[in-house]
PDB file of N, CA and C in Angstrom:
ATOM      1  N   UNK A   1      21.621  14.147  -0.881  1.00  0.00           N
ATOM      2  CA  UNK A   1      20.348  13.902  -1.510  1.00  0.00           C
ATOM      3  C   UNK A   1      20.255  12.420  -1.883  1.00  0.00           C
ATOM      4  N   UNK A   2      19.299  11.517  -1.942  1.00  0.00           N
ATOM      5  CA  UNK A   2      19.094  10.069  -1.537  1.00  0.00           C
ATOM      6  C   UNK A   2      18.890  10.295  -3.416  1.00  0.00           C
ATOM      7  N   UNK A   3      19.383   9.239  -3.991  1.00  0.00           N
ATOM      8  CA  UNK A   3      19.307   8.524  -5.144  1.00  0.00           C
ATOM      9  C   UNK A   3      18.365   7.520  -5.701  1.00  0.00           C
ATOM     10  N   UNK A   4      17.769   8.611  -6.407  1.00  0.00           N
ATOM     11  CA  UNK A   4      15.950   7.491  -7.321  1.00  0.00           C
ATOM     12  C   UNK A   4      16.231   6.295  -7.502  1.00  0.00           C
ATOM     13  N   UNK A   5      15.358   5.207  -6.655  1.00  0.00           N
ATOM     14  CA  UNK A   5      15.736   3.696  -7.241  1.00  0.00           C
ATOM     15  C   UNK A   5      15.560   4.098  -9.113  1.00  0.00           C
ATOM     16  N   UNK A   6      16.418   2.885  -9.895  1.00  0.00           N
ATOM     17  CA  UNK A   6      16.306   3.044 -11.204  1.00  0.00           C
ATOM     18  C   UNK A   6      15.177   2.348 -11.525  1.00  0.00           C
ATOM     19  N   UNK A   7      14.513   2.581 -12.778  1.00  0.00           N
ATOM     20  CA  UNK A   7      12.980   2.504 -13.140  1.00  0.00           C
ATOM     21  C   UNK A   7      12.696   1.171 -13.663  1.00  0.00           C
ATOM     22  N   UNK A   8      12.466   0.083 -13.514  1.00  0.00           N
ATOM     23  CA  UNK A   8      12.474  -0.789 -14.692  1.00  0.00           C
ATOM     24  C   UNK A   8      12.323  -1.110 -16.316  1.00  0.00           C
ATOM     25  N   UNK A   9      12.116  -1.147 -17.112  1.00  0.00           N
ATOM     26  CA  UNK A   9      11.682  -1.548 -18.154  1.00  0.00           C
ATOM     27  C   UNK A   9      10.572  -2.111 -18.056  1.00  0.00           C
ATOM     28  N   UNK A  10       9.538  -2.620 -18.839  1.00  0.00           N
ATOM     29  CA  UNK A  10       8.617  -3.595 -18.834  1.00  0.00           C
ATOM     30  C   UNK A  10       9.034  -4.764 -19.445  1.00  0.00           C
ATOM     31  N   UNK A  11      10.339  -4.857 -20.325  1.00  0.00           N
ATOM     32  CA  UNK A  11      11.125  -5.905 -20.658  1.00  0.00           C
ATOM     33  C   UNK A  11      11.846  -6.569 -19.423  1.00  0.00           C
ATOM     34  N   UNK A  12      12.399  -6.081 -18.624  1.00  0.00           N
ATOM     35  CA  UNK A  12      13.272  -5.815 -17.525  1.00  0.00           C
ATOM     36  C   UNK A  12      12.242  -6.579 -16.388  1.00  0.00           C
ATOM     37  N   UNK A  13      11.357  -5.841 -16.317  1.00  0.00           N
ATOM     38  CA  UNK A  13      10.249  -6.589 -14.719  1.00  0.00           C
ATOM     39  C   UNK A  13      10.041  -7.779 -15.727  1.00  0.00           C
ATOM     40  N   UNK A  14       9.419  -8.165 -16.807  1.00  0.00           N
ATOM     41  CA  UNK A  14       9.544  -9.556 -16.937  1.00  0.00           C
ATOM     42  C   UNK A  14      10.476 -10.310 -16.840  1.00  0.00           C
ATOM     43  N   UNK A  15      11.956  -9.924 -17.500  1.00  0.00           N
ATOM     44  CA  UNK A  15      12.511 -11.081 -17.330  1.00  0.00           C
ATOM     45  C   UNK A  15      12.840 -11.264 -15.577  1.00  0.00           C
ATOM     46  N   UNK A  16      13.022 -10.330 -14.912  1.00  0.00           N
ATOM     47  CA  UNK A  16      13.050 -10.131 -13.176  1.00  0.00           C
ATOM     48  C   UNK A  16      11.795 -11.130 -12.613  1.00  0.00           C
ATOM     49  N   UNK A  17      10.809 -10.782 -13.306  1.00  0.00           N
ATOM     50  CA  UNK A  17       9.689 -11.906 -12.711  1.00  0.00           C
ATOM     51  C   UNK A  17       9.480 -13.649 -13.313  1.00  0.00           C
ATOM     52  N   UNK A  18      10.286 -13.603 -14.522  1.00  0.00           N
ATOM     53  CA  UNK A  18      10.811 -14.707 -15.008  1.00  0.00           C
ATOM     54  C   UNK A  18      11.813 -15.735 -14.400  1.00  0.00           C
ATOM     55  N   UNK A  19      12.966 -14.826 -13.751  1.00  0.00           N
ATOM     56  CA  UNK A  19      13.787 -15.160 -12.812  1.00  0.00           C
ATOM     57  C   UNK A  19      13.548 -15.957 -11.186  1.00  0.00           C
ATOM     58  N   UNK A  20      12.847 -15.071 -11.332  1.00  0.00           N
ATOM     59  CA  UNK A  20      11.954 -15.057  -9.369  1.00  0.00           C
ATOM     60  C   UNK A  20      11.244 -16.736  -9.896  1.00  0.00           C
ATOM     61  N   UNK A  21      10.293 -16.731 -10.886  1.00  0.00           N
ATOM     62  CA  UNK A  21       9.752 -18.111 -10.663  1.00  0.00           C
ATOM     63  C   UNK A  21      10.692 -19.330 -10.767  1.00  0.00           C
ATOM     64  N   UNK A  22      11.601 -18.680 -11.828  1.00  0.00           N
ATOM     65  CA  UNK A  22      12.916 -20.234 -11.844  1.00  0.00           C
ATOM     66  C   UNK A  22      13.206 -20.432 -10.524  1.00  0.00           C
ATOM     67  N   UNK A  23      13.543 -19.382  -9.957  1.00  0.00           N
ATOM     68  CA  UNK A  23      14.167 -19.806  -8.555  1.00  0.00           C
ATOM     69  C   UNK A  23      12.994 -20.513  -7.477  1.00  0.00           C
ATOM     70  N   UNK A  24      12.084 -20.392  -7.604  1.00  0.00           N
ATOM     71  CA  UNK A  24      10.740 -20.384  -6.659  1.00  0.00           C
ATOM     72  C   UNK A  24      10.875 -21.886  -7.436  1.00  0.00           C
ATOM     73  N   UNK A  25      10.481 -22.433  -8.454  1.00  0.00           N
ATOM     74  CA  UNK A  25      10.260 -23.449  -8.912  1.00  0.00           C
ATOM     75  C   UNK A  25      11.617 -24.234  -8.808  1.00  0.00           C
ATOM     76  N   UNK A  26      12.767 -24.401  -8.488  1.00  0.00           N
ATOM     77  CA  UNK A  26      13.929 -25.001  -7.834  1.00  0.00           C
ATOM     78  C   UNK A  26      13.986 -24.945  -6.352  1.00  0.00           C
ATOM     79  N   UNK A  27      13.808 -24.548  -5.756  1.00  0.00           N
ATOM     80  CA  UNK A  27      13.788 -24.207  -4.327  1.00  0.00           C
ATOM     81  C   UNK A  27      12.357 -24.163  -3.256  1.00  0.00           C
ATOM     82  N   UNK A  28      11.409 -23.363  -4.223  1.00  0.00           N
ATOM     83  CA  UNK A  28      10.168 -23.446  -3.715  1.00  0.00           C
ATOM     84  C   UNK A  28       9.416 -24.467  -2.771  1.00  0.00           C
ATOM     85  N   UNK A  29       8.190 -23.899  -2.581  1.00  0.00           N
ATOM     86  CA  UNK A  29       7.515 -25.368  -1.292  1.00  0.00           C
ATOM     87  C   UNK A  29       7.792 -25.118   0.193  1.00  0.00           C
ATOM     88  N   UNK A  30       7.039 -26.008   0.553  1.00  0.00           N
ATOM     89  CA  UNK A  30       7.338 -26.315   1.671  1.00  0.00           C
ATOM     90  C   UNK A  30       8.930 -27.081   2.711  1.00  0.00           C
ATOM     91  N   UNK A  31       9.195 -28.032   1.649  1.00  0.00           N
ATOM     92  CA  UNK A  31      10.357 -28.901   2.025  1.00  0.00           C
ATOM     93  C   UNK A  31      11.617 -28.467   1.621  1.00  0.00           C
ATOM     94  N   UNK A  32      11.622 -27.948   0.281  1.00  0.00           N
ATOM     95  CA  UNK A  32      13.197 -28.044   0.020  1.00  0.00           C
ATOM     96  C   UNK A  32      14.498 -26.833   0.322  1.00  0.00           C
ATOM     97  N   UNK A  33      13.994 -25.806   1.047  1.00  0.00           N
ATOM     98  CA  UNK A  33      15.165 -24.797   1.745  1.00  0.00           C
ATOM     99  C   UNK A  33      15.437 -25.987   2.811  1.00  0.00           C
ATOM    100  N   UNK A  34      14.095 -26.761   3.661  1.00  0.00           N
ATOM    101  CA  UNK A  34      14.512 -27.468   4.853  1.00  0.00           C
ATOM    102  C   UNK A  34      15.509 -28.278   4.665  1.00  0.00           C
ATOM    103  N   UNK A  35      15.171 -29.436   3.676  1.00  0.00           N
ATOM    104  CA  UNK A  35      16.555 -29.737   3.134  1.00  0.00           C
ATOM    105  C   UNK A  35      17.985 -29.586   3.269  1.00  0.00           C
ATOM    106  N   UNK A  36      17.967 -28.533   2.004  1.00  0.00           N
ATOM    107  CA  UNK A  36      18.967 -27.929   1.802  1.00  0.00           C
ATOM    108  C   UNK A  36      20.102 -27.455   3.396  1.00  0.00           C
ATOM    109  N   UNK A  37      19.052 -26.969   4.278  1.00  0.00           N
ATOM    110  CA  UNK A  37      20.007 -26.311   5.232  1.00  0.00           C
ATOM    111  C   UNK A  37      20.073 -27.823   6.325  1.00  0.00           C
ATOM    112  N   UNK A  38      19.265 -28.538   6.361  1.00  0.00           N
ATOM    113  CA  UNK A  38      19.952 -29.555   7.381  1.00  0.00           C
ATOM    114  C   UNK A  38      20.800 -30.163   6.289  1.00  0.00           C
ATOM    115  N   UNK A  39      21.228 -30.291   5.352  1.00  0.00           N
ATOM    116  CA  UNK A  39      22.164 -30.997   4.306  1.00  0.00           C
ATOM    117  C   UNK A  39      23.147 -30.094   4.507  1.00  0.00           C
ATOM    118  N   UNK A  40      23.509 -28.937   5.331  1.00  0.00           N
ATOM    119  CA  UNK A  40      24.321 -27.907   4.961  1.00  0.00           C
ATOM    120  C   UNK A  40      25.120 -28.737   6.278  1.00  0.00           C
ATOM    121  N   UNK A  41      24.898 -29.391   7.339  1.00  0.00           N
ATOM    122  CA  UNK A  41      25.654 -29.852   7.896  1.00  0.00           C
ATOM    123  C   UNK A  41      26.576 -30.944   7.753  1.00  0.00           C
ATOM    124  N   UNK A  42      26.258 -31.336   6.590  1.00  0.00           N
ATOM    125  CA  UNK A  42      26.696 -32.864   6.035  1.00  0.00           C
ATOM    126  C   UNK A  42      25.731 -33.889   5.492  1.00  0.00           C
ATOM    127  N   UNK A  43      26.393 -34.905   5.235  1.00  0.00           N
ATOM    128  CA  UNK A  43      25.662 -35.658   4.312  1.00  0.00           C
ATOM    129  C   UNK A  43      25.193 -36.744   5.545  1.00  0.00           C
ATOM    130  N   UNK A  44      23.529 -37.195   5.027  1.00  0.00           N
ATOM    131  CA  UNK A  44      22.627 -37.929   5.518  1.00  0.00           C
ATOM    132  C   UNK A  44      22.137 -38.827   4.773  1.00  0.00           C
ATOM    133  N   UNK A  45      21.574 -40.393   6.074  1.00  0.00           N
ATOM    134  CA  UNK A  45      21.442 -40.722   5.091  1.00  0.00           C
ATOM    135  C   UNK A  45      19.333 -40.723   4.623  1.00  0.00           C
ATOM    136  N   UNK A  46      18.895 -41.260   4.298  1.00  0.00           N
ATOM    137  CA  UNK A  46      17.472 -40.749   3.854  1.00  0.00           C
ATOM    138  C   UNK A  46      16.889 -41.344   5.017  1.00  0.00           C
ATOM    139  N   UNK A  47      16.823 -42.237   5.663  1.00  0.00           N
ATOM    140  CA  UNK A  47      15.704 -42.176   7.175  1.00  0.00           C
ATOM    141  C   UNK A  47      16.407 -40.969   8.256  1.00  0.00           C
ATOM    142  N   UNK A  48      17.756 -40.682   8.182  1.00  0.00           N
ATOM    143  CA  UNK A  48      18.095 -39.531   8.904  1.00  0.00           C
ATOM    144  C   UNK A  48      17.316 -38.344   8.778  1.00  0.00           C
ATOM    145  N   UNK A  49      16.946 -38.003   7.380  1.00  0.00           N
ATOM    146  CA  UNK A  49      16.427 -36.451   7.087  1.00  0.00           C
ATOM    147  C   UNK A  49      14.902 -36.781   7.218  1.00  0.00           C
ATOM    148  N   UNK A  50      14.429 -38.167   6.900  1.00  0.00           N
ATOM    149  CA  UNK A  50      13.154 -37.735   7.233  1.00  0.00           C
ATOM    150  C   UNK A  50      12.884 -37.534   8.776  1.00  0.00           C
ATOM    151  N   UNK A  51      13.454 -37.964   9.217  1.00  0.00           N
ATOM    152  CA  UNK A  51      13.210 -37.857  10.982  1.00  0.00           C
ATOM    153  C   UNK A  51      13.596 -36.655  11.070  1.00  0.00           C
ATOM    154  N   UNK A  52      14.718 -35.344  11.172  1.00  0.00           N
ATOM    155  CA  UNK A  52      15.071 -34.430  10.898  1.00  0.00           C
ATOM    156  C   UNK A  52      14.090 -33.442  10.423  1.00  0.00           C
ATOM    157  N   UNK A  53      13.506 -33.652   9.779  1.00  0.00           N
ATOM    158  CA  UNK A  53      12.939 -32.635   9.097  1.00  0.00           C
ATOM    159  C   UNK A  53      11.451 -33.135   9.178  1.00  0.00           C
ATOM    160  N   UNK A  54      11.484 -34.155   9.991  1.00  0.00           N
ATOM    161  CA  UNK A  54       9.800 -34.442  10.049  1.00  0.00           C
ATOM    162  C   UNK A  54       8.740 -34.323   8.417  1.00  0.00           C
ATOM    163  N   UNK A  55       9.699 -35.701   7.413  1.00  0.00           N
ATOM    164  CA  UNK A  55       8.819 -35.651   6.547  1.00  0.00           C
ATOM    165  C   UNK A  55       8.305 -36.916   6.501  1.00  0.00           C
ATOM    166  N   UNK A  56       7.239 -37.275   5.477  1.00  0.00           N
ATOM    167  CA  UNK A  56       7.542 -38.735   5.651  1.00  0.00           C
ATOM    168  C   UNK A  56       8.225 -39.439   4.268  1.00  0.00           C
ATOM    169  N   UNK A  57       8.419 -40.027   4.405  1.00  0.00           N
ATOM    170  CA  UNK A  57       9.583 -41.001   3.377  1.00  0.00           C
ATOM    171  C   UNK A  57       8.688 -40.639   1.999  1.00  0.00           C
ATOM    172  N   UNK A  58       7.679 -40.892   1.661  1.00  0.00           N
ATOM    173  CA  UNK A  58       7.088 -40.495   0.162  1.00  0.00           C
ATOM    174  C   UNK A  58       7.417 -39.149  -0.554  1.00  0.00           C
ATOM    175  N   UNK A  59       7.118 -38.138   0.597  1.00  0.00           N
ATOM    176  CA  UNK A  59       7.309 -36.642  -0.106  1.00  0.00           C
ATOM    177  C   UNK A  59       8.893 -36.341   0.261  1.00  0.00           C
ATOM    178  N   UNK A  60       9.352 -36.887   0.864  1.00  0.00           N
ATOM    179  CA  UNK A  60      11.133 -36.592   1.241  1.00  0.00           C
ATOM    180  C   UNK A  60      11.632 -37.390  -0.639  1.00  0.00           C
ATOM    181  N   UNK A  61      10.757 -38.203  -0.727  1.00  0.00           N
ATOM    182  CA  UNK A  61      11.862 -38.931  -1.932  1.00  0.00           C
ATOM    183  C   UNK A  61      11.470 -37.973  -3.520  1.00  0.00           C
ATOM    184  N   UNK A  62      10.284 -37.455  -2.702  1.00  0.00           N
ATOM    185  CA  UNK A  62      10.111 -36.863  -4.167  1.00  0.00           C
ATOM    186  C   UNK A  62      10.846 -34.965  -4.562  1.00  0.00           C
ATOM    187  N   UNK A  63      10.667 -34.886  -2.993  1.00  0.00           N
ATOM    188  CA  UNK A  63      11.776 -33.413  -2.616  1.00  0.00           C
ATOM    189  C   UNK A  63      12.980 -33.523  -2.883  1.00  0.00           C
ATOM    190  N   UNK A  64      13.867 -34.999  -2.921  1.00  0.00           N
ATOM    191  CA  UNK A  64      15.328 -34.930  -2.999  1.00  0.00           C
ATOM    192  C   UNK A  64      15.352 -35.665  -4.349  1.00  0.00           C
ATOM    193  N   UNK A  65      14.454 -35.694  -5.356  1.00  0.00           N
ATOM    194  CA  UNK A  65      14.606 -36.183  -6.748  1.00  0.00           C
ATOM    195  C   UNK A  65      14.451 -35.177  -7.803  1.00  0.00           C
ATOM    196  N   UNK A  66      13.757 -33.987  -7.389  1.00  0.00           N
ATOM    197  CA  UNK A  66      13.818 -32.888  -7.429  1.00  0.00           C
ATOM    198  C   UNK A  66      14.905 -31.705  -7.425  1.00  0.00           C
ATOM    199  N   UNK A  67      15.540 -32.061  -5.910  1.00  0.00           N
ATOM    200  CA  UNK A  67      16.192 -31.252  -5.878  1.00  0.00           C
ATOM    201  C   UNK A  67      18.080 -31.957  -6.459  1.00  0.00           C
ATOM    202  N   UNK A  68      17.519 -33.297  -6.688  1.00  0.00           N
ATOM    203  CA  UNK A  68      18.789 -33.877  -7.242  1.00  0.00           C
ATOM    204  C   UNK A  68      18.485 -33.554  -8.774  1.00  0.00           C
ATOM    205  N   UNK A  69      17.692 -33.727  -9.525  1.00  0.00           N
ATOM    206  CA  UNK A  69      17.031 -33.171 -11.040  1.00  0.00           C
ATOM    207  C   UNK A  69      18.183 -31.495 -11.131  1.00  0.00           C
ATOM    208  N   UNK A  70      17.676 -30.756 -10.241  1.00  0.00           N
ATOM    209  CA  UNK A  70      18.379 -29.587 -10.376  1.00  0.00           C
ATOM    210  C   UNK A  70      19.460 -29.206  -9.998  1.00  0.00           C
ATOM    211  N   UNK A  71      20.467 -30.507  -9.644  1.00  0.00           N
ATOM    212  CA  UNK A  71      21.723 -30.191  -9.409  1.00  0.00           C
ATOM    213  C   UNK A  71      22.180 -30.029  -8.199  1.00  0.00           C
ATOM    214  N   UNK A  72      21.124 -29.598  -7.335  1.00  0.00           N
ATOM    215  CA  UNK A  72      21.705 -29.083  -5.850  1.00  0.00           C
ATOM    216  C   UNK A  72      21.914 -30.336  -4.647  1.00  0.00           C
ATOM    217  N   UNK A  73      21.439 -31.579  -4.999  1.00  0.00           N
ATOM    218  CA  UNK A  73      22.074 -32.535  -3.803  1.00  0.00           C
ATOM    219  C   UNK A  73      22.478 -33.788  -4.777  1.00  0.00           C
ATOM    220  N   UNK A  74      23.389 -34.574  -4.360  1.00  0.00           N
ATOM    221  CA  UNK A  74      23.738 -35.712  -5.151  1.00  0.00           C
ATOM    222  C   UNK A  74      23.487 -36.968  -4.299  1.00  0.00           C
ATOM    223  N   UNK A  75      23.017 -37.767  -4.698  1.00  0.00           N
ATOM    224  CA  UNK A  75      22.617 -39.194  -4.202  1.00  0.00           C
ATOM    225  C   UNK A  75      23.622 -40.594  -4.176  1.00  0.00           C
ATOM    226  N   UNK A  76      24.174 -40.783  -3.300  1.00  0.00           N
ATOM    227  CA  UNK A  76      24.992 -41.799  -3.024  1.00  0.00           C
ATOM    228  C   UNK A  76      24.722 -43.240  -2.873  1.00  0.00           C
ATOM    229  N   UNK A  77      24.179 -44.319  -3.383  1.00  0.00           N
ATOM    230  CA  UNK A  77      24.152 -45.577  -2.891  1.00  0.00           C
ATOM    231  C   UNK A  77      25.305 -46.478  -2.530  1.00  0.00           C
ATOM    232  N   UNK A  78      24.976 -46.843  -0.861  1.00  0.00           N
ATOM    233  CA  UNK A  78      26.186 -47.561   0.074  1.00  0.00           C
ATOM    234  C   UNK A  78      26.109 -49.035  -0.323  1.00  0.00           C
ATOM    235  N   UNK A  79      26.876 -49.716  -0.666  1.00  0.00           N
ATOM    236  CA  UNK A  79      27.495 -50.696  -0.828  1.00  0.00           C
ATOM    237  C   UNK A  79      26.813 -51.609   1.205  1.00  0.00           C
ATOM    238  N   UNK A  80      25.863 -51.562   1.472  1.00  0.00           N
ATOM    239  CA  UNK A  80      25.776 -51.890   2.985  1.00  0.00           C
ATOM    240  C   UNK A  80      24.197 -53.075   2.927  1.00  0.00           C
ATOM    241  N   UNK A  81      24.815 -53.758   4.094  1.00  0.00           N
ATOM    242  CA  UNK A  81      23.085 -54.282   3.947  1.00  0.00           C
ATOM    243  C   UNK A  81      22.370 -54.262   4.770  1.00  0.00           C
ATOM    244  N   UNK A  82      21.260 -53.788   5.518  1.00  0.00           N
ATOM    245  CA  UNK A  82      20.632 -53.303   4.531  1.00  0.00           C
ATOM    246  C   UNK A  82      20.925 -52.017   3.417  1.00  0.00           C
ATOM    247  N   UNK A  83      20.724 -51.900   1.569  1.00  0.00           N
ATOM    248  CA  UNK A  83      21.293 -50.822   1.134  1.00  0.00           C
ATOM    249  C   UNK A  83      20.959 -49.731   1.790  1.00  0.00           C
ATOM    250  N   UNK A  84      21.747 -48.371   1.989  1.00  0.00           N
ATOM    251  CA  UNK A  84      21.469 -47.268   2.230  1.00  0.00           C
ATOM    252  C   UNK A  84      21.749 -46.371   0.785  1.00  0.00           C
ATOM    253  N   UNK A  85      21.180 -45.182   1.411  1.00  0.00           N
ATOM    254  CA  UNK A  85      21.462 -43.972   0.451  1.00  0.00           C
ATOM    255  C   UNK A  85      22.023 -43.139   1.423  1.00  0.00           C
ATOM    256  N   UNK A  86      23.170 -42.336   0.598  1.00  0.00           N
ATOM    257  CA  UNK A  86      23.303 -40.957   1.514  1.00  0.00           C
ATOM    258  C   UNK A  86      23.565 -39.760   0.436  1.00  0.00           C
ATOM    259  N   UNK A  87      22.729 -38.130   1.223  1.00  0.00           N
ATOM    260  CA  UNK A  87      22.380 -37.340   0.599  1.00  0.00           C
ATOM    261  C   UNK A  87      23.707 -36.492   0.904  1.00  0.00           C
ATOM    262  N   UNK A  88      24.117 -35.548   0.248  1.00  0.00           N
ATOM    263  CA  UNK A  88      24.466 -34.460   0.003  1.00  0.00           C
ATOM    264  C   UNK A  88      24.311 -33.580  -0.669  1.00  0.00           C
ATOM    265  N   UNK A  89      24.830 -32.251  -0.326  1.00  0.00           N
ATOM    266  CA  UNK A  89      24.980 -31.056  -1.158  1.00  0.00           C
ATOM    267  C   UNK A  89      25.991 -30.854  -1.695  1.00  0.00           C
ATOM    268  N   UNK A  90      25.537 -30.326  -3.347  1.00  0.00           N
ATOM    269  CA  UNK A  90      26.530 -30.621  -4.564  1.00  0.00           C
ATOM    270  C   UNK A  90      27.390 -29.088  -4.273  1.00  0.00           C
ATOM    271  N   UNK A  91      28.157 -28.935  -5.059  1.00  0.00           N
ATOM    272  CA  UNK A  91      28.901 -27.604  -4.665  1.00  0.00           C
ATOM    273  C   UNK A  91      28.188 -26.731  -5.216  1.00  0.00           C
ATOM    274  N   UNK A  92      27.628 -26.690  -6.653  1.00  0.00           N
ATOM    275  CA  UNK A  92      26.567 -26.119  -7.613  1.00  0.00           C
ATOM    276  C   UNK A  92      25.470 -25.092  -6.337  1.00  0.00           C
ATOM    277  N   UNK A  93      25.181 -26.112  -5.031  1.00  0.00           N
ATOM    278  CA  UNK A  93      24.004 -25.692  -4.021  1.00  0.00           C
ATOM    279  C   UNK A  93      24.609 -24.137  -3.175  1.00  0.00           C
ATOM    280  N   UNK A  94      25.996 -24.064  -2.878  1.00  0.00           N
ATOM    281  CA  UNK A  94      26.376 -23.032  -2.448  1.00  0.00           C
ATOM    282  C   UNK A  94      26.715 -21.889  -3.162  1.00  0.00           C
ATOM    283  N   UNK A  95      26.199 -21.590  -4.229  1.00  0.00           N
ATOM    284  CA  UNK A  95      25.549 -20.841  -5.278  1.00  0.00           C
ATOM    285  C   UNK A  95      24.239 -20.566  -4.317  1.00  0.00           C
ATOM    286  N   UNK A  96      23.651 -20.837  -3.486  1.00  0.00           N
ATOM    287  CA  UNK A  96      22.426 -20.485  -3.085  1.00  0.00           C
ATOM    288  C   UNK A  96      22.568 -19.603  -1.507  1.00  0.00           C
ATOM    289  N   UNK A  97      23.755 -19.664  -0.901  1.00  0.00           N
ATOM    290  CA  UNK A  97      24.318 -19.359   0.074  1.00  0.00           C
ATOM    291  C   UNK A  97      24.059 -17.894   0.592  1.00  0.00           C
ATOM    292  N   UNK A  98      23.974 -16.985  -0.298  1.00  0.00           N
ATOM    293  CA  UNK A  98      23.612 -15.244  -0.220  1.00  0.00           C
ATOM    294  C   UNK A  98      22.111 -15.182  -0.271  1.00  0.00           C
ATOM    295  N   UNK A  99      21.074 -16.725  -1.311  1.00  0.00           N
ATOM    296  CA  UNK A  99      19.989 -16.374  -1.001  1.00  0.00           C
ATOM    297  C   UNK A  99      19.578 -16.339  -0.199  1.00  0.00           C
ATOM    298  N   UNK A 100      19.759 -18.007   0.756  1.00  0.00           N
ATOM    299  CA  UNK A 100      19.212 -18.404   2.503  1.00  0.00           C
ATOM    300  C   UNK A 100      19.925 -17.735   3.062  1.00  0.00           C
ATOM    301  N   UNK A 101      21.065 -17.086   3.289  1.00  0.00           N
ATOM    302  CA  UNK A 101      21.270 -15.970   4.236  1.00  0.00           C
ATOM    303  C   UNK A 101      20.746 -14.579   4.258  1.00  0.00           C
ATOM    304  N   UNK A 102      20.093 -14.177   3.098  1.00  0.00           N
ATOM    305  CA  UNK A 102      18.942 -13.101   2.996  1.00  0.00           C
ATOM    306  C   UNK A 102      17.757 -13.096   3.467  1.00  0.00           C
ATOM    307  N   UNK A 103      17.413 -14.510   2.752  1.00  0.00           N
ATOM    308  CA  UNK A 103      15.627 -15.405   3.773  1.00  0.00           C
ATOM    309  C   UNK A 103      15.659 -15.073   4.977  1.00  0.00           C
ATOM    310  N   UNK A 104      16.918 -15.759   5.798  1.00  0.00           N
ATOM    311  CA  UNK A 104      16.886 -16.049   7.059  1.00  0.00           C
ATOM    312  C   UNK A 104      17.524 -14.831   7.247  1.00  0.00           C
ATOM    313  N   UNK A 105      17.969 -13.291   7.360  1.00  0.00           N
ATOM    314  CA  UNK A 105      17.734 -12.550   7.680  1.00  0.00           C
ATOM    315  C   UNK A 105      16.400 -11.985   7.939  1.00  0.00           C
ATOM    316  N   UNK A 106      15.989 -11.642   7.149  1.00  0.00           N
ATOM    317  CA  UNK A 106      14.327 -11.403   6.891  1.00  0.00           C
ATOM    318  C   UNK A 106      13.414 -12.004   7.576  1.00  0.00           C
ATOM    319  N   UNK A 107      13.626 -13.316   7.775  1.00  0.00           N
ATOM    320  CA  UNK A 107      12.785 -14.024   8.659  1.00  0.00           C
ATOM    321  C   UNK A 107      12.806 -13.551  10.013  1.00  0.00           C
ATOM    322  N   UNK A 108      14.009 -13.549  10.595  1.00  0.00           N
ATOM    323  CA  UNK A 108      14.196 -12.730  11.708  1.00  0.00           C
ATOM    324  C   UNK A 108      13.893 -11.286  11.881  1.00  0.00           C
ATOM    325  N   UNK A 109      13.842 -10.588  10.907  1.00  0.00           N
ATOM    326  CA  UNK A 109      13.388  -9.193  11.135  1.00  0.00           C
ATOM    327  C   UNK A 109      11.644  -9.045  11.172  1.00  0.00           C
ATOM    328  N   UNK A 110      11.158 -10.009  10.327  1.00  0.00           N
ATOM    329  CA  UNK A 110       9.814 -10.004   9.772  1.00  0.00           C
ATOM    330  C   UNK A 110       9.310 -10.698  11.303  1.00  0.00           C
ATOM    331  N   UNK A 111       9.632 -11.642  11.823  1.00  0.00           N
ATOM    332  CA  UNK A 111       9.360 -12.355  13.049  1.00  0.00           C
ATOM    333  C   UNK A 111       9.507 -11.201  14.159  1.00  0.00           C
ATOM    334  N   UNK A 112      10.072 -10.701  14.425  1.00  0.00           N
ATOM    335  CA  UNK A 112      10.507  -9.596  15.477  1.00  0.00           C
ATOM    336  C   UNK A 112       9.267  -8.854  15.202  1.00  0.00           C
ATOM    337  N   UNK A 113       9.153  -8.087  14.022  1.00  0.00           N
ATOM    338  CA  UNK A 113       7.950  -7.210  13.386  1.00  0.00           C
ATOM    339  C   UNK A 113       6.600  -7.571  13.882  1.00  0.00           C
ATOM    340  N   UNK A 114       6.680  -8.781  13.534  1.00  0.00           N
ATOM    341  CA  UNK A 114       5.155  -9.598  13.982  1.00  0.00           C
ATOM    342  C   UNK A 114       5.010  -9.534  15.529  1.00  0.00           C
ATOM    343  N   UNK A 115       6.020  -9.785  16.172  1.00  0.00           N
ATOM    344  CA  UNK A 115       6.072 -10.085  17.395  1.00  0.00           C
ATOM    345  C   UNK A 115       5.655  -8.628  18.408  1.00  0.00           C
ATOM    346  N   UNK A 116       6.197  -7.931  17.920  1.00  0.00           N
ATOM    347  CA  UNK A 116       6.087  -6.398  18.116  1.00  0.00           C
ATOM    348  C   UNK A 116       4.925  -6.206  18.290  1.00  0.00           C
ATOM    349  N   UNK A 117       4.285  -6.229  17.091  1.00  0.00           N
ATOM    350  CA  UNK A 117       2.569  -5.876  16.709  1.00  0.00           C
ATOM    351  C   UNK A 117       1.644  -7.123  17.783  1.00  0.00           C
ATOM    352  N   UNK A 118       2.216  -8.200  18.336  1.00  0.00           N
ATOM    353  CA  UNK A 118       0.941  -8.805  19.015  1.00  0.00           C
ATOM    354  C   UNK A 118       0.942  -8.438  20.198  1.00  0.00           C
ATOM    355  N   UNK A 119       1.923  -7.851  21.082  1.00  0.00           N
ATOM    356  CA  UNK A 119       2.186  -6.760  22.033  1.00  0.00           C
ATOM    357  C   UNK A 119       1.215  -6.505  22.629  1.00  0.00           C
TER     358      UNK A 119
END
């Protein structure tokens, strides 16, 4: 016999929907999972990712000040001339590792789904 999902609280779905926006508001948007996962290959330096990720240099600086604000990439300035920067991901970011591998499950199932239906 299959087992009743458990019921929430109305204390419970808020703080659950409280949760969901922290995370949406750290991660959220358009740009910053993109980020995150071309940063998952190593560290870049900032004209690398905007070409990469096809942003342009204004909203890339304000996506990785952001996502440096919250801990998840750290910012390097090179000693080079012309100066560079180079980006990485902090260890704090692979804490996020079970989420984008859930996304990107889903994405693939939800994509297949869609794909199905235009048939």
């Amino acid at each position: 016999m299959a087992k009743e999902p458990k019921k929430l609280s109305d204390a419970s779905c808020k703080q659950a929907g409280l949760a969901i926006q922290d995370t949406l508001y750290v991660v959220g948007g358009k740009w910053k999972l993109v980020l995150i996962s071309i940063l998952r290959d190593g560290k870049k330096k900032f004209n690398e990712l905007s070409r990469e990720a096809g942003i342009s240099p204004r909203i890339l600086s304000k996506e990785l000040q952001e996502l440096e604000t919250n801990g998840l990439v750290s910012r390097k300035v090179c000693n080079t001339k012309p100066i560079t920067v180079e980006y990485e991901l902090t260890a704090y970011s692979k804490t996020l590792t079970e989420v984008i591998l859930a996304m990107h499950k889903w994405g693939v199932a939800h994509r297949k789904r869609v794909l199905r239906k235009s048939e």
